[in-house]
C-alpha atoms as a PDB file:
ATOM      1  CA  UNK A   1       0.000   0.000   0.000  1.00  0.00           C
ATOM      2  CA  UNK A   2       2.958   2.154   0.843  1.00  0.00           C
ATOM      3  CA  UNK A   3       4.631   1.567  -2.422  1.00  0.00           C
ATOM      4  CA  UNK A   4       1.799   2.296  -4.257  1.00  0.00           C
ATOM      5  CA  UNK A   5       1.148   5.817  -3.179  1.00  0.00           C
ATOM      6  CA  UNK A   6       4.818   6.520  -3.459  1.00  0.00           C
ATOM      7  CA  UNK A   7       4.420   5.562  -6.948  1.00  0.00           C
ATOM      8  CA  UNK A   8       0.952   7.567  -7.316  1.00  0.00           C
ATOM      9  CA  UNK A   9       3.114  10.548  -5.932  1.00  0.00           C
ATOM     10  CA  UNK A  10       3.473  13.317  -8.517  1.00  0.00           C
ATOM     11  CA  UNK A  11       7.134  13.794  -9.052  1.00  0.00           C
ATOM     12  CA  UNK A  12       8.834  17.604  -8.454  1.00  0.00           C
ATOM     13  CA  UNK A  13       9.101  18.106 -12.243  1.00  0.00           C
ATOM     14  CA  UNK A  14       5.005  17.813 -13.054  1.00  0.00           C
ATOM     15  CA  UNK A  15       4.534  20.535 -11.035  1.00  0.00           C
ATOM     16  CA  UNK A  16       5.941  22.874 -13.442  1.00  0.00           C
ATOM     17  CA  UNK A  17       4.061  22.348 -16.112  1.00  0.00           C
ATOM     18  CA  UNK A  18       4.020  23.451 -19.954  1.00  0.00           C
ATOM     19  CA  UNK A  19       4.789  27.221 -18.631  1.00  0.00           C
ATOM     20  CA  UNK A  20       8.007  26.038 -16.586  1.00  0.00           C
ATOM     21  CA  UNK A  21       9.303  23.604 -19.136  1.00  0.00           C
ATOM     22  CA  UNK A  22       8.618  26.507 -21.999  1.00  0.00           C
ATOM     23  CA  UNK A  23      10.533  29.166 -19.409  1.00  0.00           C
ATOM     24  CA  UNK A  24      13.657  26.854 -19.378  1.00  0.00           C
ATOM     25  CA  UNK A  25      13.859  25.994 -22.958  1.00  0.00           C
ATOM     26  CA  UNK A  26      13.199  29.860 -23.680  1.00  0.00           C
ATOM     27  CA  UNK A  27      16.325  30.395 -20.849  1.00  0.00           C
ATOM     28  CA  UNK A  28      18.343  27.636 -22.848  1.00  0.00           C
ATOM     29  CA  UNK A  29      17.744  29.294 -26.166  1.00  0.00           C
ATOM     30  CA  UNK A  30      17.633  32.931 -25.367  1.00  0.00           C
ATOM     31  CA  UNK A  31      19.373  34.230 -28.212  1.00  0.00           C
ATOM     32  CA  UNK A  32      17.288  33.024 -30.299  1.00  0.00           C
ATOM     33  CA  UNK A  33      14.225  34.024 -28.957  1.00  0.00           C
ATOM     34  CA  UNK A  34      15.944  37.549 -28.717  1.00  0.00           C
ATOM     35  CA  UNK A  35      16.177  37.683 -32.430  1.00  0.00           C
ATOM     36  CA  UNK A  36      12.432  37.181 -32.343  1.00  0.00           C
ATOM     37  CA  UNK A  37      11.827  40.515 -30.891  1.00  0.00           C
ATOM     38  CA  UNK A  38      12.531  42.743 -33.214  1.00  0.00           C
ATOM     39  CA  UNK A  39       9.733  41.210 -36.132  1.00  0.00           C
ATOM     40  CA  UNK A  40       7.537  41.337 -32.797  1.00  0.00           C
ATOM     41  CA  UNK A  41       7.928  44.490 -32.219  1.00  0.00           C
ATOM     42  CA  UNK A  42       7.437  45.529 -35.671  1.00  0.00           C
ATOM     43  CA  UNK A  43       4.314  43.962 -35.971  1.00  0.00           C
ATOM     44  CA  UNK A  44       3.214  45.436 -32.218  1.00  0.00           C
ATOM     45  CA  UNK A  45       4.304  48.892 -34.051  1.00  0.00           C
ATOM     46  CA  UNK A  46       3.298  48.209 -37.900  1.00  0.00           C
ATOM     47  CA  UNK A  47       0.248  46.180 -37.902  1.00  0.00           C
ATOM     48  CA  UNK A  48      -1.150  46.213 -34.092  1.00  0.00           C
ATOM     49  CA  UNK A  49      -0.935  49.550 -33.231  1.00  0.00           C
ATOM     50  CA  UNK A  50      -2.614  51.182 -36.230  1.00  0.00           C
ATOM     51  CA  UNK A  51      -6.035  49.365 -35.012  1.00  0.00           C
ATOM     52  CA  UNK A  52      -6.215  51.850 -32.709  1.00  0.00           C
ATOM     53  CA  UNK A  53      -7.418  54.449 -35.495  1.00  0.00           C
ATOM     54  CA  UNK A  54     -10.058  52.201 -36.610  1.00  0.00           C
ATOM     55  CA  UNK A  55     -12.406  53.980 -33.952  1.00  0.00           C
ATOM     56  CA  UNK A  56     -12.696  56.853 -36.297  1.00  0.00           C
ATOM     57  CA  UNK A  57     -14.733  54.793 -38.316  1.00  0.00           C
ATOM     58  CA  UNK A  58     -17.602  55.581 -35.628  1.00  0.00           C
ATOM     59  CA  UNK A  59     -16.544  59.212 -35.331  1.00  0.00           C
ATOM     60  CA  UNK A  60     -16.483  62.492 -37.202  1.00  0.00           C
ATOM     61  CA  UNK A  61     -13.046  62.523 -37.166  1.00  0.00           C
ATOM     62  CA  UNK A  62     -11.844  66.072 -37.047  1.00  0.00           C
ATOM     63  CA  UNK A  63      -7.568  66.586 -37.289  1.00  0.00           C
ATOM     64  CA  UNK A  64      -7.831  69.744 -35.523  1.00  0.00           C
ATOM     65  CA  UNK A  65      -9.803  67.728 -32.698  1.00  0.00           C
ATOM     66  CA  UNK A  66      -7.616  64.380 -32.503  1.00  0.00           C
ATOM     67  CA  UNK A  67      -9.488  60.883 -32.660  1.00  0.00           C
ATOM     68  CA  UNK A  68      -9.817  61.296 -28.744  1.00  0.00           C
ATOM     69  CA  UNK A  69     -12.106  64.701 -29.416  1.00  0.00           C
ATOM     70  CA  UNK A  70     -13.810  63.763 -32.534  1.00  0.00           C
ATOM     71  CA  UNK A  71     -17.471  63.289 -31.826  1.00  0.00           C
ATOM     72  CA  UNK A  72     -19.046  59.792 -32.281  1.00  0.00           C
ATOM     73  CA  UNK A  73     -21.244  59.315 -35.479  1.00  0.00           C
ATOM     74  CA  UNK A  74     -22.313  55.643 -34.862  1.00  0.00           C
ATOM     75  CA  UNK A  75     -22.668  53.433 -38.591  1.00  0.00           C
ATOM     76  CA  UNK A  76     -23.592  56.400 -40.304  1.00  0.00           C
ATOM     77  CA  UNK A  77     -20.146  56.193 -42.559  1.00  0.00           C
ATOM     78  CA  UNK A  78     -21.692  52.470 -43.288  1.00  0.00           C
ATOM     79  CA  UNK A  79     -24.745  53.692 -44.105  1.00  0.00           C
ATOM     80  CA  UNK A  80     -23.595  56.282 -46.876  1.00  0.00           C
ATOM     81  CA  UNK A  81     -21.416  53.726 -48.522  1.00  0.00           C
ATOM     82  CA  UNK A  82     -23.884  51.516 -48.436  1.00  0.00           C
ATOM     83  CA  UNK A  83     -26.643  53.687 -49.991  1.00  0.00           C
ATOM     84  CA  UNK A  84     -24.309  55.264 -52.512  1.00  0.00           C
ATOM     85  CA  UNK A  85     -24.872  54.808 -56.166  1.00  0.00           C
ATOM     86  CA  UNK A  86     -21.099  53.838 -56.658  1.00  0.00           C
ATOM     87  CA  UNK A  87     -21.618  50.866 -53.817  1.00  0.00           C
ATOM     88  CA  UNK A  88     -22.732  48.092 -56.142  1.00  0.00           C
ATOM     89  CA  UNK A  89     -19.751  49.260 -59.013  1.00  0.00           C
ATOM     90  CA  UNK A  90     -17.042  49.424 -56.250  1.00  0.00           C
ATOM     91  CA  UNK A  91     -18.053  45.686 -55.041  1.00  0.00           C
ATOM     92  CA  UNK A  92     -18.504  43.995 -58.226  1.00  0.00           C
ATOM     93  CA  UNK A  93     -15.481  44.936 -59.375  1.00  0.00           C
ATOM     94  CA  UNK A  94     -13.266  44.137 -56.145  1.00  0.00           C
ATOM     95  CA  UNK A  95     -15.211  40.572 -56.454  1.00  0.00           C
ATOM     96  CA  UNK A  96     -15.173  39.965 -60.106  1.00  0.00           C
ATOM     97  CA  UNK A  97     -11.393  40.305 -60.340  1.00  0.00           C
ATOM     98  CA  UNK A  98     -10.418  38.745 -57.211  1.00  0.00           C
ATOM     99  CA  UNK A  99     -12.948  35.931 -58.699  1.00  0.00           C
ATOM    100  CA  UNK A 100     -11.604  35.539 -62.498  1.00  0.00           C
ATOM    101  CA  UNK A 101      -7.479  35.692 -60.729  1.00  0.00           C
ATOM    102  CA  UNK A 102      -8.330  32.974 -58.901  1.00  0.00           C
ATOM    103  CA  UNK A 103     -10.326  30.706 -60.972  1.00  0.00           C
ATOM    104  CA  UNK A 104      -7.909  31.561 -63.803  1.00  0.00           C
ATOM    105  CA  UNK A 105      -4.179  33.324 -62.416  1.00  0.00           C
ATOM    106  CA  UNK A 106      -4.342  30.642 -59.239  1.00  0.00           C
ATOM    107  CA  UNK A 107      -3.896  27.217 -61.146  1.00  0.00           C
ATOM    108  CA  UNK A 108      -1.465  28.587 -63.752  1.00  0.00           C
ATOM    109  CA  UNK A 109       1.405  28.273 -61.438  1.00  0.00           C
ATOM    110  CA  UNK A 110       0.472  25.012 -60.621  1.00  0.00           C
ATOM    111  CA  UNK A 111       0.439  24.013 -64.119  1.00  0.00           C
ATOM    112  CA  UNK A 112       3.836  25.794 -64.699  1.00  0.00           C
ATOM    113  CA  UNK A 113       5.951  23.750 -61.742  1.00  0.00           C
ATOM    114  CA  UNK A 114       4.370  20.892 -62.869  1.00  0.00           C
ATOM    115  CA  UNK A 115       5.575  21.674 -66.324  1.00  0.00           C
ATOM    116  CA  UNK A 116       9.146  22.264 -64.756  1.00  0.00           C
ATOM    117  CA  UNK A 117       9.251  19.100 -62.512  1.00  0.00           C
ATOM    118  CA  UNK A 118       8.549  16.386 -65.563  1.00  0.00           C
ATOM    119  CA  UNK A 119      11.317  18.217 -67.938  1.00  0.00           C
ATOM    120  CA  UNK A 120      13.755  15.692 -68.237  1.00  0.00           C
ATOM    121  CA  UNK A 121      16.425  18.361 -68.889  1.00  0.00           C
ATOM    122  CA  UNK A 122      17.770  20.510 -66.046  1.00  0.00           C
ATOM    123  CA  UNK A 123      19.607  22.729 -68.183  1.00  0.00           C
ATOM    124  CA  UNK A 124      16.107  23.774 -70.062  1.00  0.00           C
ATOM    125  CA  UNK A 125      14.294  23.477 -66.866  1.00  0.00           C
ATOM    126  CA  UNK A 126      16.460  25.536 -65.241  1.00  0.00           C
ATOM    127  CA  UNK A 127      16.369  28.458 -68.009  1.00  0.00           C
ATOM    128  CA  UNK A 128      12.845  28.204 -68.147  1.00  0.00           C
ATOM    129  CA  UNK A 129      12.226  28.647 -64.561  1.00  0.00           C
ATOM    130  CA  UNK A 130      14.535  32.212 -65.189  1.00  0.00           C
ATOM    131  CA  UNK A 131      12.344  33.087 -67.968  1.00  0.00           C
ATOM    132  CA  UNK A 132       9.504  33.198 -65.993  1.00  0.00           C
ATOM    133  CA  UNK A 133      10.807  34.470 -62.422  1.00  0.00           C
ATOM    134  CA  UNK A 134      12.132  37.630 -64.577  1.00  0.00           C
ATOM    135  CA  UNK A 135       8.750  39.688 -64.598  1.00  0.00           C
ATOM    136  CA  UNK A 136       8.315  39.449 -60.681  1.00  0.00           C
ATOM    137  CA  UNK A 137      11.226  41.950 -60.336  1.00  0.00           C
ATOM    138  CA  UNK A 138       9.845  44.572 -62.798  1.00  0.00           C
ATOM    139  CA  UNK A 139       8.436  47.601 -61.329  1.00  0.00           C
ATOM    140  CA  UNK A 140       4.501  47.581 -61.313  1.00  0.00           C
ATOM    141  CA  UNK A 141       5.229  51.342 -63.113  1.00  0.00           C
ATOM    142  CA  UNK A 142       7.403  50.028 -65.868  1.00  0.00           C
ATOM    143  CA  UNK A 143       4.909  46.720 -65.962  1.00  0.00           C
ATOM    144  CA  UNK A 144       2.083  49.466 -67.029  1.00  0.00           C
ATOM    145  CA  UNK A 145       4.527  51.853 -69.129  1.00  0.00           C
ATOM    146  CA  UNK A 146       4.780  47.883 -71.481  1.00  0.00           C
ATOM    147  CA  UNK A 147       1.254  48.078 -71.409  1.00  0.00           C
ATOM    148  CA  UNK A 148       0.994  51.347 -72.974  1.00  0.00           C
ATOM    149  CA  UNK A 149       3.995  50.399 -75.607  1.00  0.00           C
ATOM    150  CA  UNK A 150       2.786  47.152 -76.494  1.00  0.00           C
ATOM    151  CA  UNK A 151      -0.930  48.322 -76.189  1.00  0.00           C
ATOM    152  CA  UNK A 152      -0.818  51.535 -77.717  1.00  0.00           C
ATOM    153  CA  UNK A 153      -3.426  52.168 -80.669  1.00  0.00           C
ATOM    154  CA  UNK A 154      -1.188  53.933 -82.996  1.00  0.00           C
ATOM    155  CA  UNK A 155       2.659  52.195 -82.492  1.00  0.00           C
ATOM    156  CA  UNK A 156       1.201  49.639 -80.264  1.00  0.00           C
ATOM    157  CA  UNK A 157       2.967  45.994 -81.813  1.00  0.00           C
ATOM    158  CA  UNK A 158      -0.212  44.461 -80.964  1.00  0.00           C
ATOM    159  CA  UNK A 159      -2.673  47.134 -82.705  1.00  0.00           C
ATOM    160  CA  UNK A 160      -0.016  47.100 -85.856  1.00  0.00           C
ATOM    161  CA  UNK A 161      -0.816  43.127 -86.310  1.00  0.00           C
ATOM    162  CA  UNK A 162      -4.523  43.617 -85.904  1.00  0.00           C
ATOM    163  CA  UNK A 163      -3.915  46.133 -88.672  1.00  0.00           C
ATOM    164  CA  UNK A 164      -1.886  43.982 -90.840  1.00  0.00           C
ATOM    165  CA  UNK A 165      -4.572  41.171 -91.025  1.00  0.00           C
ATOM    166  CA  UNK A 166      -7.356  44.156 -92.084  1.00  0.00           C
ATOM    167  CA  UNK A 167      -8.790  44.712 -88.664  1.00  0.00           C
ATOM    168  CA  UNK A 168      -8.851  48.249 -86.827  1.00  0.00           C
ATOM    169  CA  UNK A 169      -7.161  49.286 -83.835  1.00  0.00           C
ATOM    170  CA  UNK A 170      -8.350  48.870 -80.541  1.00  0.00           C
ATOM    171  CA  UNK A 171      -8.053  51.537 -77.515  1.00  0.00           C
ATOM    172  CA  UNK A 172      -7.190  48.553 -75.178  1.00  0.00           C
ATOM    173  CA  UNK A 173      -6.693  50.543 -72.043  1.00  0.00           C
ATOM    174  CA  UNK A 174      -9.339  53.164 -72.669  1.00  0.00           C
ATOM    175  CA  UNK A 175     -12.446  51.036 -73.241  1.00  0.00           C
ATOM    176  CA  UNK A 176     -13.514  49.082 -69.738  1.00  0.00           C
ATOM    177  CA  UNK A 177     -14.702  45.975 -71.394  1.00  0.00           C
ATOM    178  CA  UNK A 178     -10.532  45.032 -71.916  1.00  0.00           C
ATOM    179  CA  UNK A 179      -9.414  46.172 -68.641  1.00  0.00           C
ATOM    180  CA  UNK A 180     -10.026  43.316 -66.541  1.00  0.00           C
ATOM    181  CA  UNK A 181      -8.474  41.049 -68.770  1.00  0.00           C
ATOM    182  CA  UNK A 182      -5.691  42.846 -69.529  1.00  0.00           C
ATOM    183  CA  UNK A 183      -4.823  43.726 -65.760  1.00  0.00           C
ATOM    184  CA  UNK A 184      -4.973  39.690 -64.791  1.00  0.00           C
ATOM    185  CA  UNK A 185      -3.013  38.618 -67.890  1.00  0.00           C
ATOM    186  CA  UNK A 186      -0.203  41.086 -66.938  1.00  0.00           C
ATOM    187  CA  UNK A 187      -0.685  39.957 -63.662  1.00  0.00           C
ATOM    188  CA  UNK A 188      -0.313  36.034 -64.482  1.00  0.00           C
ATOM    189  CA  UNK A 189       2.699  36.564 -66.773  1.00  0.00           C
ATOM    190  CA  UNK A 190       4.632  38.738 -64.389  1.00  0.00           C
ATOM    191  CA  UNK A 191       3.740  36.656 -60.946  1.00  0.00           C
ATOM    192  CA  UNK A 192       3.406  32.877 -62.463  1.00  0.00           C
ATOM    193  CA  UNK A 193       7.040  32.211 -61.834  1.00  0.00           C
ATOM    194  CA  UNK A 194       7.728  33.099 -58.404  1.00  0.00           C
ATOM    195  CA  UNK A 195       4.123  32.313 -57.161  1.00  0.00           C
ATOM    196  CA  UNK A 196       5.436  28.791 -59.107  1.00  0.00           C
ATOM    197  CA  UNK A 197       9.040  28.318 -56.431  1.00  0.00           C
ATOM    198  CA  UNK A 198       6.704  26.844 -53.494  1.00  0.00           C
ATOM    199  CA  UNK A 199       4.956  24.140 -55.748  1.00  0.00           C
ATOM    200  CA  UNK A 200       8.188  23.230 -56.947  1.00  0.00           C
ATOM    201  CA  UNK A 201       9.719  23.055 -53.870  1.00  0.00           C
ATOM    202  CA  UNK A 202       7.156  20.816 -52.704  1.00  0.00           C
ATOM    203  CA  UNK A 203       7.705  18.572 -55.290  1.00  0.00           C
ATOM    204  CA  UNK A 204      11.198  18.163 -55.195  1.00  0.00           C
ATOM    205  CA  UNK A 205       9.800  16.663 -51.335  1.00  0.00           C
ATOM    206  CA  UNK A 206       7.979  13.643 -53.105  1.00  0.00           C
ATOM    207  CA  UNK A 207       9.898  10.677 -52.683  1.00  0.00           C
ATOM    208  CA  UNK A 208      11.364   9.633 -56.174  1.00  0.00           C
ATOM    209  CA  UNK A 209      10.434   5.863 -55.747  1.00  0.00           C
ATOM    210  CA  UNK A 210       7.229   6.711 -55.781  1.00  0.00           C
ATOM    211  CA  UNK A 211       7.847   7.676 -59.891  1.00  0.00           C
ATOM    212  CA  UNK A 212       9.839   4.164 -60.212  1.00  0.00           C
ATOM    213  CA  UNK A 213       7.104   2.078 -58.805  1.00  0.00           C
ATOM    214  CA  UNK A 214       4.825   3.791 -60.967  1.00  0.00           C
ATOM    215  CA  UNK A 215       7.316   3.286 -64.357  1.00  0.00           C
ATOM    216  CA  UNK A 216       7.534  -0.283 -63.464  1.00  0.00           C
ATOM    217  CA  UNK A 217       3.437  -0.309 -63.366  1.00  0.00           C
ATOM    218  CA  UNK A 218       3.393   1.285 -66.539  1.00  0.00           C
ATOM    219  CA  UNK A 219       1.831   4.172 -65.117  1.00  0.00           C
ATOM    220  CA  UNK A 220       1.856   7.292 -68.268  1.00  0.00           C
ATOM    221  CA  UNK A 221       3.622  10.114 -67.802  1.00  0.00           C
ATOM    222  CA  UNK A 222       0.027  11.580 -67.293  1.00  0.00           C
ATOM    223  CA  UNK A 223      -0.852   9.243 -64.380  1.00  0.00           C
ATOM    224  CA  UNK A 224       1.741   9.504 -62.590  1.00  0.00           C
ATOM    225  CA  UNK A 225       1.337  13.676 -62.380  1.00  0.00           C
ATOM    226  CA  UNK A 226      -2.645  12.676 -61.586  1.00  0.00           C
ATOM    227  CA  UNK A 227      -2.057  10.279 -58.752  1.00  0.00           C
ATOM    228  CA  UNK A 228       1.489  11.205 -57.368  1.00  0.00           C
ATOM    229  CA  UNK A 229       2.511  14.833 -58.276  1.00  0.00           C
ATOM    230  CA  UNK A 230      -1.181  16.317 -57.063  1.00  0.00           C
ATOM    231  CA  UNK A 231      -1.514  14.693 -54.520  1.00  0.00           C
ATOM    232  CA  UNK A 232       2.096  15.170 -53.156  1.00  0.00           C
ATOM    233  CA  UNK A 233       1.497  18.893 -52.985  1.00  0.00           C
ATOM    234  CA  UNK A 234      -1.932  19.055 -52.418  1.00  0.00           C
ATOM    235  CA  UNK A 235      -1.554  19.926 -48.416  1.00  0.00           C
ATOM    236  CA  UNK A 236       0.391  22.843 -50.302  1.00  0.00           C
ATOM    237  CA  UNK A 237      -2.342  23.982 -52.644  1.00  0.00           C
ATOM    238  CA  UNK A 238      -5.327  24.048 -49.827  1.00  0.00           C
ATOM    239  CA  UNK A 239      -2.607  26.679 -47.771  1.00  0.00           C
ATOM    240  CA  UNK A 240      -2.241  28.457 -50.642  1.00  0.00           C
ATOM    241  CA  UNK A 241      -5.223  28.777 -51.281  1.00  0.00           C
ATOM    242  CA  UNK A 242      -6.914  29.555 -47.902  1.00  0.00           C
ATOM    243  CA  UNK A 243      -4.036  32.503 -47.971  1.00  0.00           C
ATOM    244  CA  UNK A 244      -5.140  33.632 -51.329  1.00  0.00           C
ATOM    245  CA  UNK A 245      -8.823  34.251 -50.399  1.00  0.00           C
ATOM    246  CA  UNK A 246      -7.587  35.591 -46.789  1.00  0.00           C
ATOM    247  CA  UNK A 247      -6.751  38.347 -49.378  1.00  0.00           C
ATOM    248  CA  UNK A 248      -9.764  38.000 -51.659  1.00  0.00           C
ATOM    249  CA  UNK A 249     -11.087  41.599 -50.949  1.00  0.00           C
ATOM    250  CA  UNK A 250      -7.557  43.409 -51.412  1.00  0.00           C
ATOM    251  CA  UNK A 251      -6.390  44.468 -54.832  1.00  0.00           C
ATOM    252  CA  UNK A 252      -3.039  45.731 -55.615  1.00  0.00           C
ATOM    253  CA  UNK A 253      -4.705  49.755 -56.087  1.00  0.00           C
ATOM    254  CA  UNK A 254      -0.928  50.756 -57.482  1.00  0.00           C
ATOM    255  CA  UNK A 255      -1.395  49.179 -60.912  1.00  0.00           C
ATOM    256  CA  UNK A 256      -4.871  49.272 -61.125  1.00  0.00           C
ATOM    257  CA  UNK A 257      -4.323  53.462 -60.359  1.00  0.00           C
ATOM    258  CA  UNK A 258      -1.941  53.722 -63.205  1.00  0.00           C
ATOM    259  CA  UNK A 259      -3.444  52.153 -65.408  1.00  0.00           C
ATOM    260  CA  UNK A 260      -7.313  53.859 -64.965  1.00  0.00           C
ATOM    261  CA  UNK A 261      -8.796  56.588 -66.727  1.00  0.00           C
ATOM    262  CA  UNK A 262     -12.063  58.240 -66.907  1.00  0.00           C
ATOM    263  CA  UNK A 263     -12.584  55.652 -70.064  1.00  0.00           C
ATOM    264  CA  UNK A 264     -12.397  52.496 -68.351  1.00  0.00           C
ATOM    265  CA  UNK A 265     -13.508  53.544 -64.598  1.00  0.00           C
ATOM    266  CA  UNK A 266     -16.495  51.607 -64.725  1.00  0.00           C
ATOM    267  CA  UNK A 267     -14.552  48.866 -64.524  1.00  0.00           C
ATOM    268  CA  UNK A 268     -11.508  49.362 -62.981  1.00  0.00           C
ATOM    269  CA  UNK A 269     -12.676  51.548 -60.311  1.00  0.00           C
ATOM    270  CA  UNK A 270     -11.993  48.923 -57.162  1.00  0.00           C
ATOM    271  CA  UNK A 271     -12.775  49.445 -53.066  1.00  0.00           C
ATOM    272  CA  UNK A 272      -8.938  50.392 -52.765  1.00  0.00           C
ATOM    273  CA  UNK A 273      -8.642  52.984 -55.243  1.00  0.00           C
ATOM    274  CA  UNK A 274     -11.634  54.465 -53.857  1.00  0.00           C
ATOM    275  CA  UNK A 275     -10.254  54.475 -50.787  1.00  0.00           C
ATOM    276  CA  UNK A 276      -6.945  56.419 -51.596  1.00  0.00           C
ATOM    277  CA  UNK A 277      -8.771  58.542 -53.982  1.00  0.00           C
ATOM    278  CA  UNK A 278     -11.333  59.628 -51.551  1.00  0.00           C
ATOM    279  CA  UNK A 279      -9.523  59.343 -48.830  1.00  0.00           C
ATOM    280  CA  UNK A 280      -6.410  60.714 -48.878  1.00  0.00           C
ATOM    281  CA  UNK A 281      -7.003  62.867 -52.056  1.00  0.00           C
ATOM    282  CA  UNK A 282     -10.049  64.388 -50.254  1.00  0.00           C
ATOM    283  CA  UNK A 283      -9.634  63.965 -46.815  1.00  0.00           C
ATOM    284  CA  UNK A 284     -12.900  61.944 -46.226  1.00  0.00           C
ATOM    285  CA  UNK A 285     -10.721  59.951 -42.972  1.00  0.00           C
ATOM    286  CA  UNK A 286     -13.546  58.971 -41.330  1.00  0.00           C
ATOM    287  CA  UNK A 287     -15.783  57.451 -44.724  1.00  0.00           C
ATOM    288  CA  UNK A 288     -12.937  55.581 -46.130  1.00  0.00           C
ATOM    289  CA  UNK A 289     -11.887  54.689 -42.293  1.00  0.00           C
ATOM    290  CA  UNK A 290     -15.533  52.735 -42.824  1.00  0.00           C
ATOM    291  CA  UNK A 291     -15.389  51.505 -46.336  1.00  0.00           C
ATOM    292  CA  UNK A 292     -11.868  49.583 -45.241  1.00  0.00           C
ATOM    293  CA  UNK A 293     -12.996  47.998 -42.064  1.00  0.00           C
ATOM    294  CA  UNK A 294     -15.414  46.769 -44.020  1.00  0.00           C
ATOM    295  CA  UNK A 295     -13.511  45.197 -46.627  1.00  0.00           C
ATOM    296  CA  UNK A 296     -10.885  43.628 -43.709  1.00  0.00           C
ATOM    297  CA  UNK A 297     -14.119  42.449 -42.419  1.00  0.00           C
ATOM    298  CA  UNK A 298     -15.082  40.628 -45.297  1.00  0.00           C
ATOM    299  CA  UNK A 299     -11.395  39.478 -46.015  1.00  0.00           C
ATOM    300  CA  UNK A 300     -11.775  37.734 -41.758  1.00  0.00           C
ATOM    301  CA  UNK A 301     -14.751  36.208 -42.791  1.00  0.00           C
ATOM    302  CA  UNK A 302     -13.875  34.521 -45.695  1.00  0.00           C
ATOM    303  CA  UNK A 303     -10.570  33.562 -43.960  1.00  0.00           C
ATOM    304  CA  UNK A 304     -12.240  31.652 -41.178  1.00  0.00           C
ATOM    305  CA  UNK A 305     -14.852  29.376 -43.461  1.00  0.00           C
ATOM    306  CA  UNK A 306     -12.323  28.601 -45.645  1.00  0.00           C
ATOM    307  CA  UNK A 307      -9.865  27.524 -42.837  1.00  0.00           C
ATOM    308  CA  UNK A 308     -12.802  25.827 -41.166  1.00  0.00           C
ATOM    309  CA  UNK A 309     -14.146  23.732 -44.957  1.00  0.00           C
ATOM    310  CA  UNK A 310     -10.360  22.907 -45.428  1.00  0.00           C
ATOM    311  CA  UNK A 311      -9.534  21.506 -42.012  1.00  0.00           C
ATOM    312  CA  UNK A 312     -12.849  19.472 -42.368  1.00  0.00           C
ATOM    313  CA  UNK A 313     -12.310  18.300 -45.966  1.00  0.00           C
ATOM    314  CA  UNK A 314      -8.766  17.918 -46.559  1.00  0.00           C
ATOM    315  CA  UNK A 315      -7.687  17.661 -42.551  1.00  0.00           C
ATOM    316  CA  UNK A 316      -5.208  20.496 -43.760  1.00  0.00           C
ATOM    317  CA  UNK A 317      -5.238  24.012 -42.640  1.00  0.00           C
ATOM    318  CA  UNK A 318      -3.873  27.062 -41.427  1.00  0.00           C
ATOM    319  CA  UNK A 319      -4.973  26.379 -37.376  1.00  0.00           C
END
C-alpha cells in the first residue's frame, strides 16, 4: 500500500508544467528568442498599433480635434457607402477580379511547376524557370509603361498586327470591357514564376520511388502527375489557397491606379482605389476609415470558413 502511493506521488518536475518547461527551454535558447523581438515588435508597431485608429470609423473625425475629441457618429459612414450609387460598381469589381485571378491566375502556377518538374532536362528546366521568375522583379510602373507600348493604338505591336490582317485598332486601355483582362493577364505573366518556387519546392519533397514504382506499373507520364505529383502537394495547394482568399477583398490599387482613366472607370474603379482617392485625395478619414474595415471584415470572414471547410475536408489548414 505504501509503495503504491509513493508511486501515485506526482514527481517535483510535473509541477511545473508546460509554462516552466517553456521558461527553461526559452532560458536555454535565449538568443534566439531575442532575435524574435525585433519582427515582434514591428508587428506590435506596424500592424497592431494602427487598429487603434479604426475607432474613427464611428466618429467624425476632425484633425484639428484628434481621434480622442472627434465626436461619435455611430454606422452612419456604413450607411452612406452603403446607400451610394457607386456601392454596387465598387463591389462587383473588387469581387469579379479577385474571382476571375483565382479561378484563372491561381492554377497557372500550378500548371507551370508541374511543367518544370517532368522536364527531363535541367539545363532547359532551369532556363525556363529564369524566364519566368524575370517579370516578378519589374516595377509595377514600368509593368504598365509595357502596357501602354505594347498596347498603344497607334505604335502599339499588338494594334499594328490587328492592322496587318485588315482589322482596326483597338483603344485597349481606354475602353472598360478590356481592362479586366488585360490587368490579370499582366498579372499572371509577371507573378506565375515566383508564385510557381513553393509548388516546386514541394515537389522536389515527393519521394522519387514513388515515380519508379509507378514506371515499373506502366503508369503514363500523365498518371503519374494525376495520382502522385497532385496529390504530393496538395496539403500545399489548400494553404495556398486559404491565404489567397484571406486576401480576396484586397487588390493591388498601385497598378490598377496607373493604369485607370475616366474611359475604363467603370470597370476598374476597385474598393482600394476608392479608398486612396477619396480618402487621402479628399480627406474623407472617417468614410474611407468605414469603407476599409469593411472590406478587412469581409477578407476575416472569408478567412475563417475557408480555414474551417479545409480543415474538415482535406484535414489540412492554417490552425
Amino acid at each position: 500500500m505504501k509503495s503504491a502511493l509513493i508511486q501515485a506521488a506526482p514527481s517535483p518536475k510535473s509541477h511545473l508544467g508546460r509554462g516552466g518547461r517553456l521558461w527553461r527551454q526559452m532560458a536555454k535558447r535565449y538568443d534566439l528568442y531575442l532575435m524574435l523581438l525585433v519582427p515582434i515588435v514591428w508587428y506590435l508597431i506596424f500592424h497592431y498599433g494602427p487598429l487603434y485608429g479604426l475607432q474613427i470609423a464611428f466618429k467624425n473625425f476632425n484633425p484639428a480635434k484628434g481621434i480622442v475629441g472627434s465626436s461619435w457618429v455611430g454606422f452612419d459612414h456604413f450607411e452612406r457607402f452603403f446607400d451610394s450609387y457607386y456601392f454596387g460598381r465598387l463591389l462587383w469589381n473588387t469581387l469579379s477580379i479577385n474571382l476571375f485571378s483565382l479561378l484563372i491566375a491561381f492554377p497557372i502556377p500550378i500548371i507551370l511547376s508541374l511543367i518544370s518538374n517532368e522536364i527531363g532536362s535541367k539545363k532547359f528546366s532551369k532556363s525556363l524557370q529564369n524566364i519566368t521568375f524575370i517579370p516578378h522583379f519589374i516595377s509595377v510602373v514600368v509593368i504598365v509603361g509595357i502596357l501602354n507600348v505594347f498596347l498603344s493604338p497607334t505604335t502599339g505591336p499588338i494594334n499594328t498586327l490587328i492592322e496587318a490582317f485588315g482589322g482596326t485598332p483597338i483603344r485597349f486601355l481606354e475602353e472598360a470591357g478590356w481592362f479586366k483582362t488585360i490587368f490579370i493577364g499582366s498579372n499572371i505573366w509577371q507573378n506565375m514564376g515566383w508564385q510557381s518556387i513553393i509548388y516546386i519546392a514541394a515537389l522536389s519533397g515527393i519521394n522519387p520511388q514513388l515515380y519508379e514504382a509507378a514506371k515499373m506499373d506502366g503508369a503514363s507520364r500523365l498518371r503519374r502527375i494525376w495520382h502522385i505529383s497532385v496529390p504530393g502537394i496538395v496539403p500545399v495547394i489548400v494553404i495556398m489557397l486559404i491565404l489567397d482568399i484571406g486576401h480576396f477583398m484586397d487588390i493591388g490599387f498601385e497598378k490598377i491606379l496607373l493604369m485607370q482613366n475616366n474611359l475604363n472607370l467603370e470597370s476598374s474603379d476597385v474598393i482600394s482605389t476608392f479608398v486612396y482617392t477619396t480618402g487621402i485625395l479628399k480627406g474623407e478619414y472617417s468614410y474611407t476609415a468605414a469603407i476599409g474595415l469593411f472590406n478587412s471584415v469581409i477578407n476575416l470572414i472569408l478567412l475563417l470558413l475557408v480555414n474551417r471547410f479545409a480543415r474538415k475536408t482535406s484535414e489540412t489548414s492554417l490552425w
